[in-house]
C-alpha atoms as a PDB file:
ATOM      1  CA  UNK A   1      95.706  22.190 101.578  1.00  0.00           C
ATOM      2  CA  UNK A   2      98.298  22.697 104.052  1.00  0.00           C
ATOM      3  CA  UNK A   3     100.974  25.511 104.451  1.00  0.00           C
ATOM      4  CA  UNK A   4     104.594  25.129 102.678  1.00  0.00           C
ATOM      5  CA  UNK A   5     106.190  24.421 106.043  1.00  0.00           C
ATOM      6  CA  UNK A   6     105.239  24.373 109.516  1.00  0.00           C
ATOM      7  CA  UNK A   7     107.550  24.363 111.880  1.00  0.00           C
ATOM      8  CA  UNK A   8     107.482  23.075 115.819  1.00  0.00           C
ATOM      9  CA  UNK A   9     108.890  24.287 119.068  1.00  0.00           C
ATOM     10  CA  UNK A  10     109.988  21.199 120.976  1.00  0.00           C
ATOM     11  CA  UNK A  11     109.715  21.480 124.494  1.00  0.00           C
ATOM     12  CA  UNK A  12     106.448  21.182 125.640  1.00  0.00           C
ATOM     13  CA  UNK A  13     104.995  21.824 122.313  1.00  0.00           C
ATOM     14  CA  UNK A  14     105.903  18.546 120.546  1.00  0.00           C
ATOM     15  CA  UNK A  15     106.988  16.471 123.910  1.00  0.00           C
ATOM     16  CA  UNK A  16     105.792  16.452 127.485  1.00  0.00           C
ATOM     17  CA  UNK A  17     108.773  18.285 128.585  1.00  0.00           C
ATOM     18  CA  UNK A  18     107.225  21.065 131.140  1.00  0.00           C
ATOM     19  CA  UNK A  19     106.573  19.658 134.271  1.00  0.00           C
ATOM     20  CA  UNK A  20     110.940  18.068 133.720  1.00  0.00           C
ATOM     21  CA  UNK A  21     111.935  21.167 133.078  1.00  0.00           C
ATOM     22  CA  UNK A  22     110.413  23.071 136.274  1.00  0.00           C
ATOM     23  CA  UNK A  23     111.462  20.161 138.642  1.00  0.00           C
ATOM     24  CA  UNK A  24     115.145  20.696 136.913  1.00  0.00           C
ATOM     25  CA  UNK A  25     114.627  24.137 137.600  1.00  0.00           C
ATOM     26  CA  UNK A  26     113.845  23.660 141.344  1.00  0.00           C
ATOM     27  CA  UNK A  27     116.355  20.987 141.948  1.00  0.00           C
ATOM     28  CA  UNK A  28     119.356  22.970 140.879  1.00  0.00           C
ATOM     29  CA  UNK A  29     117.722  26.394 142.657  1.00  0.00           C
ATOM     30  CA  UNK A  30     117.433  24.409 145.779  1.00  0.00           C
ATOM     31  CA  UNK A  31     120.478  22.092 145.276  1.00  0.00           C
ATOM     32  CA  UNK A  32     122.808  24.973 144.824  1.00  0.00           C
ATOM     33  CA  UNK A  33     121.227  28.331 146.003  1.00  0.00           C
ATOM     34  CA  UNK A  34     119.555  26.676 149.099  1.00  0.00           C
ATOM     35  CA  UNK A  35     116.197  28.553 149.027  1.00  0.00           C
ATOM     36  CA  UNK A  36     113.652  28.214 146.934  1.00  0.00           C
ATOM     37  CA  UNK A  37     112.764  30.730 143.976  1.00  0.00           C
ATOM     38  CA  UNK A  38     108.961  31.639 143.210  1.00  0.00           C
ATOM     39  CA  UNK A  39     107.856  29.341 140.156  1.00  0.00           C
ATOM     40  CA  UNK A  40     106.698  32.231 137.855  1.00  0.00           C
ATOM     41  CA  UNK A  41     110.238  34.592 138.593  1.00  0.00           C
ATOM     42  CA  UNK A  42     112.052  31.144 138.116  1.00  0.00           C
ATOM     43  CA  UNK A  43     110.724  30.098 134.526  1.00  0.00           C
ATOM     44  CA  UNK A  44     109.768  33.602 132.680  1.00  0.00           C
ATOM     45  CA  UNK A  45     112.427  32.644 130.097  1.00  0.00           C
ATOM     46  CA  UNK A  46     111.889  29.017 129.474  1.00  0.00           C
ATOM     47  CA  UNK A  47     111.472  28.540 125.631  1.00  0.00           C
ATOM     48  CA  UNK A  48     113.644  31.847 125.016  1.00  0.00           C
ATOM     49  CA  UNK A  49     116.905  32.215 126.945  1.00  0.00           C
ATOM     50  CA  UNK A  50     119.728  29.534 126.648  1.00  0.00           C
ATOM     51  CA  UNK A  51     119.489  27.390 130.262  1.00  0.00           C
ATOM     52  CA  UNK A  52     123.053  29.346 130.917  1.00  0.00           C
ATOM     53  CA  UNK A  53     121.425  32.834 130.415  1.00  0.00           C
ATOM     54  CA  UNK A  54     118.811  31.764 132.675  1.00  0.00           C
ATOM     55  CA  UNK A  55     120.545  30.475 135.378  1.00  0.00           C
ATOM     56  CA  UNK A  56     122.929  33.770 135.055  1.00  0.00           C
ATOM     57  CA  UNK A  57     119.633  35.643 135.916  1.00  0.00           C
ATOM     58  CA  UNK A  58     118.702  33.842 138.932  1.00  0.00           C
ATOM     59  CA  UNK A  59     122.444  33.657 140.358  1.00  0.00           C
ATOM     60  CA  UNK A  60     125.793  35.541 138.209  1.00  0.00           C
ATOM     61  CA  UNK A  61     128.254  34.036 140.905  1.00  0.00           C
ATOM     62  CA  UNK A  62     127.258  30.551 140.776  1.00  0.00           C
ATOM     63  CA  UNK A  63     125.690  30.381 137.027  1.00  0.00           C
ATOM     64  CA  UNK A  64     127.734  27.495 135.726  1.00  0.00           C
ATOM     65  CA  UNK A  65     126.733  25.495 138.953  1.00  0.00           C
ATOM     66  CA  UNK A  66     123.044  25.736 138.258  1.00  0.00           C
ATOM     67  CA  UNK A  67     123.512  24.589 135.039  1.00  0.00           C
ATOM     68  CA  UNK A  68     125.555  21.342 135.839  1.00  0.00           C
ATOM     69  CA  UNK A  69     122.793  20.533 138.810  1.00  0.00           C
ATOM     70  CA  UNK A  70     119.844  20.859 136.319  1.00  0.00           C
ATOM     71  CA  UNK A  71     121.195  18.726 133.838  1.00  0.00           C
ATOM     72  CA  UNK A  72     122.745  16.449 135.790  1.00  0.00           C
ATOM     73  CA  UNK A  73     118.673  16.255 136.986  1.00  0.00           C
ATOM     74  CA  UNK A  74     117.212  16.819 133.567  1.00  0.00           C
ATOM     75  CA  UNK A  75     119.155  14.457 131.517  1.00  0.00           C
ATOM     76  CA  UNK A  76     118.527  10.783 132.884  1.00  0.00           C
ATOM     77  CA  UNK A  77     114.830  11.576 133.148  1.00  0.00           C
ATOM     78  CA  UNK A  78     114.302  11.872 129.704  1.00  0.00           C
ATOM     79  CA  UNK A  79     114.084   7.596 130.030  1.00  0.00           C
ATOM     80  CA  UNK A  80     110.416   8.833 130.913  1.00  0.00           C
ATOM     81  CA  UNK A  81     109.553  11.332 127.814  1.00  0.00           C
ATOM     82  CA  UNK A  82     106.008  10.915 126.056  1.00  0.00           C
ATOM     83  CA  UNK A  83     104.827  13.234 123.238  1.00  0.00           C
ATOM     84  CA  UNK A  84     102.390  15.539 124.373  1.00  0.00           C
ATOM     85  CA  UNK A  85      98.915  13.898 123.610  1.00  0.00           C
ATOM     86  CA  UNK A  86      97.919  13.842 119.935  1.00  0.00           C
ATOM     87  CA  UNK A  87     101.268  15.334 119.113  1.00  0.00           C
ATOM     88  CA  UNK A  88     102.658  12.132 117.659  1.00  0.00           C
ATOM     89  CA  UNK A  89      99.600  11.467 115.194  1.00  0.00           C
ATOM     90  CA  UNK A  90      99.081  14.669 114.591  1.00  0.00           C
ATOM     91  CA  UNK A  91     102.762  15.111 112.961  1.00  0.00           C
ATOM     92  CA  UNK A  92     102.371  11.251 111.708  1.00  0.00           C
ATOM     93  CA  UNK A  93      99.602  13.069 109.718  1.00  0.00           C
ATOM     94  CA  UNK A  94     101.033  15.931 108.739  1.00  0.00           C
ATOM     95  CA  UNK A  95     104.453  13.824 107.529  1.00  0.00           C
ATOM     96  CA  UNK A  96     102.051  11.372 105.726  1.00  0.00           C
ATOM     97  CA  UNK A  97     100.109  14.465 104.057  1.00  0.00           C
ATOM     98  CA  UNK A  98     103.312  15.513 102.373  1.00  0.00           C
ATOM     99  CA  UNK A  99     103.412  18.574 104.493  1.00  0.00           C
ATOM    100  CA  UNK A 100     107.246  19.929 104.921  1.00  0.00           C
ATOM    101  CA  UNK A 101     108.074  20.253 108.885  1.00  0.00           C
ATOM    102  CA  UNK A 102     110.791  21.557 110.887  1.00  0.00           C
ATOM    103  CA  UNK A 103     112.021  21.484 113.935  1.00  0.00           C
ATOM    104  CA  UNK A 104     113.559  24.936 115.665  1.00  0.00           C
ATOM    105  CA  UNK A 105     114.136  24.669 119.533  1.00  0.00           C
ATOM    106  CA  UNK A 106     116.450  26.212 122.249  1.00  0.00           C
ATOM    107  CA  UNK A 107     117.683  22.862 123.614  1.00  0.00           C
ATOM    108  CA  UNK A 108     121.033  21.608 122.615  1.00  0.00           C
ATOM    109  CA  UNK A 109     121.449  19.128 120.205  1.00  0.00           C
ATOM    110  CA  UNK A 110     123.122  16.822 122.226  1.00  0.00           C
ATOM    111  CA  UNK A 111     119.860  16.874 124.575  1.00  0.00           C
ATOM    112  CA  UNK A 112     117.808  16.801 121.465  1.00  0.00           C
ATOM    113  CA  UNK A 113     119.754  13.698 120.302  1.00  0.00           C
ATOM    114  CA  UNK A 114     118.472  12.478 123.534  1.00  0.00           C
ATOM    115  CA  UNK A 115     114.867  12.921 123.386  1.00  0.00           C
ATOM    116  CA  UNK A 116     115.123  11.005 119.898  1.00  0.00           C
ATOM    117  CA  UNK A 117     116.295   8.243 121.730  1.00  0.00           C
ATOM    118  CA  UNK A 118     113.498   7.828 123.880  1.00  0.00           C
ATOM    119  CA  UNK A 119     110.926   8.707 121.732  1.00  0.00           C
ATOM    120  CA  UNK A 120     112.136   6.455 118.549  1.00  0.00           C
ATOM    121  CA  UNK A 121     110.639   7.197 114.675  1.00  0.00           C
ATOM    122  CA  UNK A 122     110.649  11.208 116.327  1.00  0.00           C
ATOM    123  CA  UNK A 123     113.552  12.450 114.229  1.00  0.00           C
ATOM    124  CA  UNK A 124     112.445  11.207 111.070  1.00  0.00           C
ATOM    125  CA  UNK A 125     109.290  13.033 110.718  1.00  0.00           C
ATOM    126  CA  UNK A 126     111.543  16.367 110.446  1.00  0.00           C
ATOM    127  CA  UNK A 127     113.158  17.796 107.334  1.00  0.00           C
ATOM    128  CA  UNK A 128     114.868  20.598 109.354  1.00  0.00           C
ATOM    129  CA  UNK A 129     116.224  20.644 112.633  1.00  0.00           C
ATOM    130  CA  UNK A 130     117.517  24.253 114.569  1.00  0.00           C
ATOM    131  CA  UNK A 131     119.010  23.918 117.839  1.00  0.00           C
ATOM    132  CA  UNK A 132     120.627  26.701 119.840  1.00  0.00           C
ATOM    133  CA  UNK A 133     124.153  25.915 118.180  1.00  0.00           C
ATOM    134  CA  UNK A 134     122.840  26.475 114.816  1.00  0.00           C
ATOM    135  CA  UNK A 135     122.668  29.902 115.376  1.00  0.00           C
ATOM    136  CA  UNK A 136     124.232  33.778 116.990  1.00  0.00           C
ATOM    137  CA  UNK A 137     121.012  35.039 118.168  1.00  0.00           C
ATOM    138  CA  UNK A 138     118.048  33.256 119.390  1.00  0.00           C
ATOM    139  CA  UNK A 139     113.961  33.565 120.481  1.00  0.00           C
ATOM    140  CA  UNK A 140     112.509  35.923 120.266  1.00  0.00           C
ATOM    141  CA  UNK A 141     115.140  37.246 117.974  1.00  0.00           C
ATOM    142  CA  UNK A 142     113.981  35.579 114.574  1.00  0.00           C
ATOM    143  CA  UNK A 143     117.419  34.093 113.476  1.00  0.00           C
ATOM    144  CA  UNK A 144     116.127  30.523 114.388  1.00  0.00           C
ATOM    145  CA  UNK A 145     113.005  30.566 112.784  1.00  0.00           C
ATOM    146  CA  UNK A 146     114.820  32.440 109.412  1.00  0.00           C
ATOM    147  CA  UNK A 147     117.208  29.931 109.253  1.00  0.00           C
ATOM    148  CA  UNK A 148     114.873  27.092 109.301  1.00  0.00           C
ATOM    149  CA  UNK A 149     112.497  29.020 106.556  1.00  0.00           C
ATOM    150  CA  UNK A 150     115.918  28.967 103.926  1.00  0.00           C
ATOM    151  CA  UNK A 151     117.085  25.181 104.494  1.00  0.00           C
ATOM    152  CA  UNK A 152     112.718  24.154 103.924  1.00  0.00           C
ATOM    153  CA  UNK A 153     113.571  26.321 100.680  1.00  0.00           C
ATOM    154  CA  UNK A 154     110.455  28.313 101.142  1.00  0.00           C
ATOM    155  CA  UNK A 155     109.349  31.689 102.601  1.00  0.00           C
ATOM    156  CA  UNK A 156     107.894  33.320 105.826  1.00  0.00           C
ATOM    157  CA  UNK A 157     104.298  33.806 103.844  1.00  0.00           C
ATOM    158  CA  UNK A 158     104.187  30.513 103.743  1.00  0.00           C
ATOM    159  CA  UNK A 159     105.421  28.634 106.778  1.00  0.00           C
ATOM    160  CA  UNK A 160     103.754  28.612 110.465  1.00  0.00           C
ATOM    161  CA  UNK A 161     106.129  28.013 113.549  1.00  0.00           C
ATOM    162  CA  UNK A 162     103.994  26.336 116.605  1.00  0.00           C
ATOM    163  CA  UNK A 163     105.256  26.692 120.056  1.00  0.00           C
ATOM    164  CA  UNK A 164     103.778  26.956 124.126  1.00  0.00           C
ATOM    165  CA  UNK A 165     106.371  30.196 124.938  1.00  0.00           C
ATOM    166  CA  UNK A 166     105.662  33.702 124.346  1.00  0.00           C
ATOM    167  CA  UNK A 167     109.147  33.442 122.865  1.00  0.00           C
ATOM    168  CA  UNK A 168     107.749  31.476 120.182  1.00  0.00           C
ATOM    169  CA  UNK A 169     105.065  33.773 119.545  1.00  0.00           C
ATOM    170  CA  UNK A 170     107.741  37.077 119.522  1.00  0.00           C
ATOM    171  CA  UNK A 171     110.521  35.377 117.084  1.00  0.00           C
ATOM    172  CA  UNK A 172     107.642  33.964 114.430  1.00  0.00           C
ATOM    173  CA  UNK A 173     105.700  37.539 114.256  1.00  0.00           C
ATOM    174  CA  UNK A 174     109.062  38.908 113.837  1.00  0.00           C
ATOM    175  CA  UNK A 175     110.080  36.640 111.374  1.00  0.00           C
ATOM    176  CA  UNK A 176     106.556  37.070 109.124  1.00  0.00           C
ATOM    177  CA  UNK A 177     104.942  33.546 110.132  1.00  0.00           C
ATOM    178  CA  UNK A 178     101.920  32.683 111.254  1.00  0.00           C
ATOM    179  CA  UNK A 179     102.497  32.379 114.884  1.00  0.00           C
ATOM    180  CA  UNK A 180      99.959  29.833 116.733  1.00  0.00           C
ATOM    181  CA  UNK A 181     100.291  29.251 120.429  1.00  0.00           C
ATOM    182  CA  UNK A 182      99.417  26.185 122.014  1.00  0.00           C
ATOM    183  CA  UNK A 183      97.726  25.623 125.707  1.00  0.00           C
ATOM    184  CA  UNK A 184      99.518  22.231 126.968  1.00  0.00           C
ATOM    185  CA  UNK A 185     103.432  23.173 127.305  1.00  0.00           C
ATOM    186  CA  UNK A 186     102.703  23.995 131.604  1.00  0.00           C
ATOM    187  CA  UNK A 187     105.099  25.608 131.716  1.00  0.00           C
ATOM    188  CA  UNK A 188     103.305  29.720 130.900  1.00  0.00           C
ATOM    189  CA  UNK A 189     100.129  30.343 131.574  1.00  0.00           C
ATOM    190  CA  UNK A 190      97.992  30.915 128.674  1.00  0.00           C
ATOM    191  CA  UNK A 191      96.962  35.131 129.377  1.00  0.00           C
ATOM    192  CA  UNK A 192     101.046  35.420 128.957  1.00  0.00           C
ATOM    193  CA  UNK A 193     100.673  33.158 125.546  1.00  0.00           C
ATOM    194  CA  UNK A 194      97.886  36.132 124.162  1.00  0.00           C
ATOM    195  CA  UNK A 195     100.023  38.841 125.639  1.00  0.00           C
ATOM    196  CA  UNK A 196     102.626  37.975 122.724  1.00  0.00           C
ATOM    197  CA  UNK A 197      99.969  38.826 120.360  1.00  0.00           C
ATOM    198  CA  UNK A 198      99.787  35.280 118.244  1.00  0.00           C
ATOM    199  CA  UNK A 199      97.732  34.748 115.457  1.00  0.00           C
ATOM    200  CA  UNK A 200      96.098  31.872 117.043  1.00  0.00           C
ATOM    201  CA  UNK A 201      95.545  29.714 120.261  1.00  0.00           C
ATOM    202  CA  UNK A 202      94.872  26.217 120.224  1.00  0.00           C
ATOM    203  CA  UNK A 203      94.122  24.401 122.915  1.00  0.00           C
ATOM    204  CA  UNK A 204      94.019  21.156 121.575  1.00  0.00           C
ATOM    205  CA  UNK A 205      95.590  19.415 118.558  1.00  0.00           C
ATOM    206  CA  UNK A 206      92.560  19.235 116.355  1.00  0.00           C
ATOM    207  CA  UNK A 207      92.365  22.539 116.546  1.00  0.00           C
ATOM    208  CA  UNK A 208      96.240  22.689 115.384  1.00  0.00           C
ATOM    209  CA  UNK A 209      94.798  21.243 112.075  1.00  0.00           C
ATOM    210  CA  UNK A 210      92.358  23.083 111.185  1.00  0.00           C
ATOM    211  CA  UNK A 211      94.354  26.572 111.619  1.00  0.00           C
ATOM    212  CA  UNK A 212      97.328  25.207 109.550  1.00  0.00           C
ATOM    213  CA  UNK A 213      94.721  24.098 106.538  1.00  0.00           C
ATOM    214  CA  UNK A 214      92.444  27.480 107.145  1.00  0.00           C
ATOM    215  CA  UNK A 215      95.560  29.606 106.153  1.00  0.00           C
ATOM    216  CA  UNK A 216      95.605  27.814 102.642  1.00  0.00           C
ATOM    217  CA  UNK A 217      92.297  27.981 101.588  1.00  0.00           C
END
């Protein structure tokens, strides 16, 4: 039997989104600050941060230009997005096993909307969706994951929230969810994933479905 609700990071957790997002990163760092930035400084708040908070960090003077050179990078490459492998059967299975699942990431839903284009039958599979306009706060503060929990009409106890950021980890323990990390996002490596202190680290999504039906039994 599987949990009440189980909810998904997006980025590099659901789609194959990490090795985009650190070329965007490098692009507009190189475009517009003319040097390049150390890989691990660069992307410490992937998953976390709004893309405007992090490119504040890296450069307050010339924030808003960062952010229009990554997405004018990021955004025409999504033509070129593929699930993360076994991601799409695995929440194929999960839909068609009646399980309730939701959808709480720090992109945009505009850029969202986007990745559903690419990656068609994507946005059914989701009751909920949380972007970052949805709410004040967001990972590792828990508003996200909270708000997600009330529209699944259901409660922390009973609900997991899957992601590849420590950020992930941080707003679901703080929330009262089981918090599994997954290997694959690329994006943080995985001693920074167990740092976060999650209940669980999968490396693979087979192992994703046996942790969601242990919790049950």
């Amino acid at each position: 039997m599987l949990l009440a609700a189980i909810l998904f990071d997006l980025d590099g957790t659901v789609i194959d989104t990490g090795p985009l997002i650190a070329e965007s990163f490098r692009h507009a760092v190189r475009t517009v600050l003319g040097e390049p930035i150390d890989d691990e400084e660069m992307l410490a708040y992937v998953g976390g941060w709004s893309l405007r908070e992090q490119m504040y960090r890296l450069s307050p003077d010339r924030c808003e230009e960062l952010v229009e050179a990554y997405r004018a990078y990021n955004e025409p490459r999504h033509s070129g997005l593929e699930f993360c492998a076994g991601m799409h059967e695995l929440l194929l299975e999960l839909h068609a096993g009646g399980a309730r699942l939701g959808l709480v990431t720090a992109k945009r839903r505009s850029t969202v909307e986007i990745a559903f284009g690419h990656l068609p039958g994507l946005e059914g599979l989701f009751d909920v969706i949380v972007t970052s306009e949805d709410t004040e706060l967001h990972k590792p503060n828990p508003e996200p994951l909270l708000l997600a929990v009330r529209k699944l009409e259901t409660t922390p106890a009973e609900a997991a929230y899957v992601g590849d950021s420590p950020f992930d980890v941080e707003a679901a323990n703080a929330t009262g969810l089981r918090s599994i990390a997954v290997t694959w996002g690329g994006i943080h490596p995985e001693e920074r994933l167990r740092a976060a202190g999650p209940d669980l680290v999968v490396t693979a999504p087979a192992e994703l479905v046996a942790a969601l039906r242990a919790r049950s039994n």
